[in-house]
N, C-alpha and C. Protein backbone atom coordinates (compact mmCIF):
# COMPACT_ATOMS: atom_id res chain seq x y z
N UNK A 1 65.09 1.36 32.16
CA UNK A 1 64.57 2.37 33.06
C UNK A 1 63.07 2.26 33.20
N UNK A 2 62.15 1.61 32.15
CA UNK A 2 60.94 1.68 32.07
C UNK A 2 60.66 0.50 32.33
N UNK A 3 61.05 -0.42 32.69
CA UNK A 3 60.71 -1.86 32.35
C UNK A 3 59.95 -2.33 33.87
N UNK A 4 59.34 -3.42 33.66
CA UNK A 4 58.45 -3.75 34.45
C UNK A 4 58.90 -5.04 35.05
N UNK A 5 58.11 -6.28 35.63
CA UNK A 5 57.94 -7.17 35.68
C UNK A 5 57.95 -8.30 34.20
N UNK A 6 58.68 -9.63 34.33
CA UNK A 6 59.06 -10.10 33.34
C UNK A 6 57.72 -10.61 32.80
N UNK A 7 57.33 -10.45 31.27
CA UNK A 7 56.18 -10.97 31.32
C UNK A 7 55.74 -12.12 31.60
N UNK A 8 54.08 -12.88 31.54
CA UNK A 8 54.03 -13.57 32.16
C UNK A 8 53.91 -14.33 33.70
N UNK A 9 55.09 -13.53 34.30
CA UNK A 9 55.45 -14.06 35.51
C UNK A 9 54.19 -13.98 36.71
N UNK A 10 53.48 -12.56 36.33
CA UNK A 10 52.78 -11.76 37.38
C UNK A 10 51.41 -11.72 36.44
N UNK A 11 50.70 -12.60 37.33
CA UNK A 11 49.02 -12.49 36.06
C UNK A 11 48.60 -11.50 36.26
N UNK A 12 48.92 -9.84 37.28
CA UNK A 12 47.98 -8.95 37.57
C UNK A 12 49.43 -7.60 36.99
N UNK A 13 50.52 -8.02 36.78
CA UNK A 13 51.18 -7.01 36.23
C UNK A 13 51.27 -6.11 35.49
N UNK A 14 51.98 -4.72 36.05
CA UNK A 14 51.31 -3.35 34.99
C UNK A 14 52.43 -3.10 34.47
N UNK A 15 52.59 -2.57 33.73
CA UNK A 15 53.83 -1.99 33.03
C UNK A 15 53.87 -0.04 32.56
N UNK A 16 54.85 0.52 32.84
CA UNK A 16 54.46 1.79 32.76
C UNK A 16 54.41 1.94 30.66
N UNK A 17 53.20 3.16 30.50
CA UNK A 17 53.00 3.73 29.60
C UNK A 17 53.88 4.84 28.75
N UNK A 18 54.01 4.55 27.46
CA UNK A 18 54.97 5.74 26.74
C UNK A 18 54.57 6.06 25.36
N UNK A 19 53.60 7.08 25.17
CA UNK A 19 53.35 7.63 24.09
C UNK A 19 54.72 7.77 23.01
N UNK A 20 55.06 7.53 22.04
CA UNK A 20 56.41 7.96 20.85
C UNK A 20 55.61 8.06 19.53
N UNK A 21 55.85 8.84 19.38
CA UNK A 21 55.69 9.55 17.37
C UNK A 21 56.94 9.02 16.96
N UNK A 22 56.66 8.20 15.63
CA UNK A 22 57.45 7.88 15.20
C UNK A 22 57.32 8.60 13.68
N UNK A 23 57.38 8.98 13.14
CA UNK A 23 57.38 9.60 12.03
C UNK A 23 56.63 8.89 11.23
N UNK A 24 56.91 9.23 9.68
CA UNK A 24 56.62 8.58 8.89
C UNK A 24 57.08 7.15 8.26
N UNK A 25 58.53 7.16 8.29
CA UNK A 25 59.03 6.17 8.02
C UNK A 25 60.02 5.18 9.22
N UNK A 26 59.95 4.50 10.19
CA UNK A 26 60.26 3.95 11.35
C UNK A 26 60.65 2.55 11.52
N UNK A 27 61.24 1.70 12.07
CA UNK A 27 61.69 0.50 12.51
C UNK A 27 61.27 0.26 14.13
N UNK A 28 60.97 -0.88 14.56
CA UNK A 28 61.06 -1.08 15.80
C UNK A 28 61.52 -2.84 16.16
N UNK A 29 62.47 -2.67 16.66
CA UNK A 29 63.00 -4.69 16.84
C UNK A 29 62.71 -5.13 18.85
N UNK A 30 62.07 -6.03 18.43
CA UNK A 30 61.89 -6.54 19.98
C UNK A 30 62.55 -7.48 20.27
N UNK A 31 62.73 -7.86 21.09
CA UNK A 31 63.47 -9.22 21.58
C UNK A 31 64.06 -9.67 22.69
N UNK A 32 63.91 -11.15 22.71
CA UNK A 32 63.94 -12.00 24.13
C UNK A 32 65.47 -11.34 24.60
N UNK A 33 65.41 -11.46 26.39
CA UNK A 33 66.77 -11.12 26.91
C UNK A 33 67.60 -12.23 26.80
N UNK A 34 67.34 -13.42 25.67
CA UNK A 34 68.12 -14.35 25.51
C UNK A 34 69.53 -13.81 24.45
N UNK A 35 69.06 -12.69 23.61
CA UNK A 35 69.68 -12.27 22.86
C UNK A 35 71.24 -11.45 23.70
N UNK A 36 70.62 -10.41 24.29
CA UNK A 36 71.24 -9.36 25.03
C UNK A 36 72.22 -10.16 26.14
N UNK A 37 72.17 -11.42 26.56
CA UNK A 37 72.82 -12.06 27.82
C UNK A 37 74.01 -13.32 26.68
N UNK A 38 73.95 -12.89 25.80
CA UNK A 38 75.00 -13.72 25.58
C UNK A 38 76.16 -12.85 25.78
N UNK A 39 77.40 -13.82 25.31
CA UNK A 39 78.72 -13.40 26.03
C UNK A 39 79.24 -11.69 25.03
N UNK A 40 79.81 -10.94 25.48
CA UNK A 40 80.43 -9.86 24.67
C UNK A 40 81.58 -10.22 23.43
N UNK A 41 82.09 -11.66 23.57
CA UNK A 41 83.16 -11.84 23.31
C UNK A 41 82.93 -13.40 23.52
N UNK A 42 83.90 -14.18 22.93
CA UNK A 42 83.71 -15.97 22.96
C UNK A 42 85.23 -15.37 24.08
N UNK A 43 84.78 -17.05 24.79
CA UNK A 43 85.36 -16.46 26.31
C UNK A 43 85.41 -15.67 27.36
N UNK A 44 84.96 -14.35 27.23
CA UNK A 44 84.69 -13.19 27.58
C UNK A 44 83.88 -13.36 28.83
N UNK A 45 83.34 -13.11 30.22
CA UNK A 45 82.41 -13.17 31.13
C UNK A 45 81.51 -11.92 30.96
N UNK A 46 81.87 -11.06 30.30
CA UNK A 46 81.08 -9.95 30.44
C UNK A 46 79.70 -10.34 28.85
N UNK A 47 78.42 -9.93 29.26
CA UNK A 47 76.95 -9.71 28.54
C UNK A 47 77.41 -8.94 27.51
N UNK A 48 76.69 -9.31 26.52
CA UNK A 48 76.37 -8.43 25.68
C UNK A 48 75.81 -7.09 25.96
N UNK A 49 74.44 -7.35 26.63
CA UNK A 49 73.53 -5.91 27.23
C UNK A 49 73.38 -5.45 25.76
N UNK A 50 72.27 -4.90 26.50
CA UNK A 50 71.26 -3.82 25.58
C UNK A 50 71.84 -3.00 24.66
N UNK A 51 73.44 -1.97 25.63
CA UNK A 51 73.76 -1.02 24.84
C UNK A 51 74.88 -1.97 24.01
N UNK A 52 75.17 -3.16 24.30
CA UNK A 52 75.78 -3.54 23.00
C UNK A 52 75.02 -4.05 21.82
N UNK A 53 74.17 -4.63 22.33
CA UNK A 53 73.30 -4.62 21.12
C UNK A 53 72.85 -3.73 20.03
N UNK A 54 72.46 -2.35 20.82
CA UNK A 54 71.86 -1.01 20.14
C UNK A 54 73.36 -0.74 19.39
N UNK A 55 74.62 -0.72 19.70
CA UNK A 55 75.90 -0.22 19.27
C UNK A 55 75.84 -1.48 17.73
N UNK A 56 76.00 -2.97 17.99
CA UNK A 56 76.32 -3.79 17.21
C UNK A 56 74.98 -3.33 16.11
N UNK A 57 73.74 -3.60 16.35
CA UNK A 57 72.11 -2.82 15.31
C UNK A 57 72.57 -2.09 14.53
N UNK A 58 73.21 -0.76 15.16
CA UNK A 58 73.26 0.63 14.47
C UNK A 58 74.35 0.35 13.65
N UNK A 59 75.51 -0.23 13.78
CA UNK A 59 76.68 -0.28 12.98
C UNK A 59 76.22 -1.32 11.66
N UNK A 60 75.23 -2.12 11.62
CA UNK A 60 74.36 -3.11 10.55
C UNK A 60 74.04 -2.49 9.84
N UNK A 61 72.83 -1.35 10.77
CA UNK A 61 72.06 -0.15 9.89
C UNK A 61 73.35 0.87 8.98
N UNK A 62 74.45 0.84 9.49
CA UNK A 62 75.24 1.97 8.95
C UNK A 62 75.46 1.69 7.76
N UNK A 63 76.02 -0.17 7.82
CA UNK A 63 76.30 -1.01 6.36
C UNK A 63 74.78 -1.14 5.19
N UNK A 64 73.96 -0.45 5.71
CA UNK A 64 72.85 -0.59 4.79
C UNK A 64 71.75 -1.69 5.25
N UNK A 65 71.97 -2.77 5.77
CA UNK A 65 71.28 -3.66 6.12
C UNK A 65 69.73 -3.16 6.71
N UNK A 66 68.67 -3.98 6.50
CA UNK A 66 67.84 -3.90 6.88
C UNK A 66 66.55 -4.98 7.18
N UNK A 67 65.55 -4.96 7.35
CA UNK A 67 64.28 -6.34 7.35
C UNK A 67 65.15 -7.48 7.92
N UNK A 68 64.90 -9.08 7.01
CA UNK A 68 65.52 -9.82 7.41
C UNK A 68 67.01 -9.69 7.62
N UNK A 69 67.86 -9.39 6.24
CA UNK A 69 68.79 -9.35 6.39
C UNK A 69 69.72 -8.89 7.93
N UNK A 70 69.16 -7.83 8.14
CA UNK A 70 69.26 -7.13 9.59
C UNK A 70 69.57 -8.66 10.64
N UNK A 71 67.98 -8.84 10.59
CA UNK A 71 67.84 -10.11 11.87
C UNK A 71 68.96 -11.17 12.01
N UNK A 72 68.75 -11.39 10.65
CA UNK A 72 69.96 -12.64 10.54
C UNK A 72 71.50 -12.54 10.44
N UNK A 73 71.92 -11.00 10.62
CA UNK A 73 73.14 -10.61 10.91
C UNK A 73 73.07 -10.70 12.10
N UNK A 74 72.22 -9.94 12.63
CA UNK A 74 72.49 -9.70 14.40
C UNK A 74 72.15 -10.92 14.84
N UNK A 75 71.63 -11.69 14.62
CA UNK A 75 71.97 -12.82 15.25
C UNK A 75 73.00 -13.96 15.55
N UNK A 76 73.56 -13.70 13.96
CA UNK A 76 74.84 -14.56 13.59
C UNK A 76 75.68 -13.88 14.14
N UNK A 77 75.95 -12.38 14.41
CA UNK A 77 76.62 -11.73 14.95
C UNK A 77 76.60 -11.92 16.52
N UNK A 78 75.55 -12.14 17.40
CA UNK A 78 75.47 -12.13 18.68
C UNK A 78 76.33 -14.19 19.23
N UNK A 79 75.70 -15.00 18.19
CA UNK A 79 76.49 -16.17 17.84
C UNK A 79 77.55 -16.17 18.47
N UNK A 80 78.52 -15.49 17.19
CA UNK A 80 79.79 -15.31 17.11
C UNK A 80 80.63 -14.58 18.22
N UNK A 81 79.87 -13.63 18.70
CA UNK A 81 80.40 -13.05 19.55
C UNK A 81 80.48 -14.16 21.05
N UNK A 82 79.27 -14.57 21.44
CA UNK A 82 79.23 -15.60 22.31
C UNK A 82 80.01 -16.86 21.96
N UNK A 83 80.67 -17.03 21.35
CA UNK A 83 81.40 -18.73 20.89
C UNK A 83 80.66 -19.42 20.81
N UNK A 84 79.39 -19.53 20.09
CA UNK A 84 78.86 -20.75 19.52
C UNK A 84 77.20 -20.33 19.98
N UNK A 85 76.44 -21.42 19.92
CA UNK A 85 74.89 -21.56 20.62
C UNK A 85 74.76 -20.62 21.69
N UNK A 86 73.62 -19.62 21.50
CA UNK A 86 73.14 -19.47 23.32
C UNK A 86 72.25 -19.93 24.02
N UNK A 87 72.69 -19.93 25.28
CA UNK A 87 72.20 -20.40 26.03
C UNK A 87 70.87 -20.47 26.51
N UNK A 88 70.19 -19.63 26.21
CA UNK A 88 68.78 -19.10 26.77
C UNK A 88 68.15 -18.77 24.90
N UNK A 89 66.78 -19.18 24.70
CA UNK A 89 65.97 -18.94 23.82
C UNK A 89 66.25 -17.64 23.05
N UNK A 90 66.04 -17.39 22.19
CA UNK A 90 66.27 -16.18 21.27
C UNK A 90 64.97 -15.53 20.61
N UNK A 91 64.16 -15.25 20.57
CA UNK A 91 63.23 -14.30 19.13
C UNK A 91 63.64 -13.34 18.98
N UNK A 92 63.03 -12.76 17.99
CA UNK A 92 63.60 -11.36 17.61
C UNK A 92 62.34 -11.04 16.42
N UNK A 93 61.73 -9.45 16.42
CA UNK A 93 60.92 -9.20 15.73
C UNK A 93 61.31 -7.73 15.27
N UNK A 94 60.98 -7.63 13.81
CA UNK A 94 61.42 -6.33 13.52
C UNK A 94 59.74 -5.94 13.04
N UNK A 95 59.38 -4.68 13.15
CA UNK A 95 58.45 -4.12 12.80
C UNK A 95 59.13 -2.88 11.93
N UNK A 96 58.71 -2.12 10.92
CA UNK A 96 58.75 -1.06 10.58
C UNK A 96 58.29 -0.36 9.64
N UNK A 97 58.26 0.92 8.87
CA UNK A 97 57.22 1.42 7.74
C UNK A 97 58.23 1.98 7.02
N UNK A 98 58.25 2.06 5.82
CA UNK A 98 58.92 2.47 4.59
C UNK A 98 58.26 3.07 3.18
N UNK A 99 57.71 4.74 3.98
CA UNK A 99 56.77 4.87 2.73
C UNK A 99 57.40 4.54 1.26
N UNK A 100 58.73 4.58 0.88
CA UNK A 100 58.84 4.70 -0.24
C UNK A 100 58.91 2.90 -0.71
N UNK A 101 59.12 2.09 0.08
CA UNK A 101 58.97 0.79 -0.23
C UNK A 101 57.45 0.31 -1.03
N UNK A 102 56.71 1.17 0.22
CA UNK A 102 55.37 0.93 0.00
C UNK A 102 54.60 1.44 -1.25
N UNK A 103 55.41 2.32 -1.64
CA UNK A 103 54.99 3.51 -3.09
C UNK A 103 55.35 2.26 -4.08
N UNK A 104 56.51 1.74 -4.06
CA UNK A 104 57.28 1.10 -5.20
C UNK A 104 56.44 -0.43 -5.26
N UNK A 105 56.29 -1.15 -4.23
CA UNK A 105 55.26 -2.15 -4.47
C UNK A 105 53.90 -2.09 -4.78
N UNK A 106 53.31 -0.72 -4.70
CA UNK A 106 51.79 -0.44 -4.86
C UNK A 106 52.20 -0.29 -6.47
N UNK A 107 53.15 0.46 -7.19
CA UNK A 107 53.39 0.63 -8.71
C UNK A 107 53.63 -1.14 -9.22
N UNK A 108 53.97 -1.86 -8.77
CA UNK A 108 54.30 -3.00 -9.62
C UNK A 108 53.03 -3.74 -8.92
N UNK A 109 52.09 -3.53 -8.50
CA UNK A 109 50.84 -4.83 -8.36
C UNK A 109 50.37 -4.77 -9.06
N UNK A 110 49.39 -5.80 -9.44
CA UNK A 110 48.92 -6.22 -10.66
C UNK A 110 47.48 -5.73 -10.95
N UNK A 111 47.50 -5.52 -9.71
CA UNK A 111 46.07 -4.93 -9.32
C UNK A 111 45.71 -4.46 -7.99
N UNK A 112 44.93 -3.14 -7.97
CA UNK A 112 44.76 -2.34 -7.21
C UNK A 112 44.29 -3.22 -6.02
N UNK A 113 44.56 -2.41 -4.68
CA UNK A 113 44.15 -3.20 -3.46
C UNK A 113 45.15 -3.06 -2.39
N UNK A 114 44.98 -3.92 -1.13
CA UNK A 114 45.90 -3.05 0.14
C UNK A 114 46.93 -3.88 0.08
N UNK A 115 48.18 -3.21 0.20
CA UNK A 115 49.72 -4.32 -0.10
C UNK A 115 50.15 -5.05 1.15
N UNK A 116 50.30 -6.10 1.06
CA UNK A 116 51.05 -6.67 2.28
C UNK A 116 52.53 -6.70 2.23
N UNK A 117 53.23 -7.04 3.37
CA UNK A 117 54.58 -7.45 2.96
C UNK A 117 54.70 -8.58 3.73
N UNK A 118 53.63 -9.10 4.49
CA UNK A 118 53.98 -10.81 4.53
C UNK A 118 53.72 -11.41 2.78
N UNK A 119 54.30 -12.94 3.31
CA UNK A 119 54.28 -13.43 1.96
C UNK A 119 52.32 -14.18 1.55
N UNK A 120 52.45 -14.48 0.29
CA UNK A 120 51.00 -14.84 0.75
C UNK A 120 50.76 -16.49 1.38
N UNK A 121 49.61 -17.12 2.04
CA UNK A 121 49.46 -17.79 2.55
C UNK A 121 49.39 -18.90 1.99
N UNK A 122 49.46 -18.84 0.84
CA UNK A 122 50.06 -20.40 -0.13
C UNK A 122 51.49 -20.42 -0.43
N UNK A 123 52.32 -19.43 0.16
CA UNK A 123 53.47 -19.57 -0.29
C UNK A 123 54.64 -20.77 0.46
N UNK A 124 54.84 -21.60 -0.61
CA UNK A 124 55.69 -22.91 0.02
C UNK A 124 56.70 -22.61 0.69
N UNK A 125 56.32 -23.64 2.33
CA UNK A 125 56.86 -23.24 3.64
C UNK A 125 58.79 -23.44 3.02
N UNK A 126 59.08 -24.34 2.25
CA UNK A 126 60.29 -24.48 2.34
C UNK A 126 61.10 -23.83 1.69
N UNK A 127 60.82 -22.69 1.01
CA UNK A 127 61.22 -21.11 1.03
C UNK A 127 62.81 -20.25 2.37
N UNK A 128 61.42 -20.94 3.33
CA UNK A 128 61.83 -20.19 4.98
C UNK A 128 62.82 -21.48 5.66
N UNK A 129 62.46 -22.43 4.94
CA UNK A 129 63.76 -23.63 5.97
C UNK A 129 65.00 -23.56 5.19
N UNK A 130 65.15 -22.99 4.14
CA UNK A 130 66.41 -22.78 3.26
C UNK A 130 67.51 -21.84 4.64
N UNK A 131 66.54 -21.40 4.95
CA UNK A 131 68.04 -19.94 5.35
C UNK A 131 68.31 -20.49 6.90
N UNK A 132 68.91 -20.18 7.27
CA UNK A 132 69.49 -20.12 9.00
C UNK A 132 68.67 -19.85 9.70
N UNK A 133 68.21 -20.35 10.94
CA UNK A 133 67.17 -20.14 11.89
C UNK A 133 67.55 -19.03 12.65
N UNK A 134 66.74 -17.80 13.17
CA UNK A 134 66.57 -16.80 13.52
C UNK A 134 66.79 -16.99 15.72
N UNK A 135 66.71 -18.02 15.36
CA UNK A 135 66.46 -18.45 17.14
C UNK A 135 67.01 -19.38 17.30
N UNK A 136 67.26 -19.70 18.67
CA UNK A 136 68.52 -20.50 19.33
C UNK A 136 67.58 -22.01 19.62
N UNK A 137 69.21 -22.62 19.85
CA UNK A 137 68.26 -24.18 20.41
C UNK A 137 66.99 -24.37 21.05
């Protein structure tokens, strides 16, 4: 309903504005319409779409899932549902805040200072090539 012009497309394009309070503790996942246009079903002609996506998310969130784990369900999940590879590019980004995460990692640092939850910048890349890629061909 809010959506604009695809980005990119339009070098002078506006997009409408939306103030949201999100509380204290919040999630937010973005992602390419490569995700949302795969099939509902392997064989199936009908999209996934948005509201299947938000339906397939929330039922993840119900099982507890969250952060990566989250991503890499719904993706394997959107997969599966499509019969195999999709067709069109994939990202997917989760943002979100977890004061009590944030309480529990500030108690176990070693030393005082601002916590991240990326990893740190010496941390060996092949960590991240172990697991399943997050994005399509």
């Amino acid at each position: 309903e809010d959506g604009g012009p695809a980005l990119g497309l339009l070098p002078r394009a506006r997009w409408p504005r939306r103030q949201v309070e999100l509380g204290a503790e919040w999630s937010l996942m973005m992602y390419t319409d490569g995700l949302i246009e795969g099939r509902a079903g392997a064989g199936s002609s009908q999209r996934l779409g948005q509201d299947g996506m938000v339906a397939m998310v929330n039922s993840r969130l119900e099982q507890g899932l969250a952060g990566e784990e989250l991503l890499e369900a719904a993706v394997a999940e959107v997969r599966e549902r499509h019969g195999g590879e999709l067709t069109d590019d994939v990202a997917v980004l989760l943002l979100g805040r977890d004061p009590e995460r944030i309480r529990r990692r500030g108690r176990s640092a070693s030393r005082p200072g601002p916590v991240s939850a990326a990893p740190p910048a010496t941390a060996p890349a092949a960590a991240s090539v172990q697991r399943p890629p997050l994005y399509g061909p």
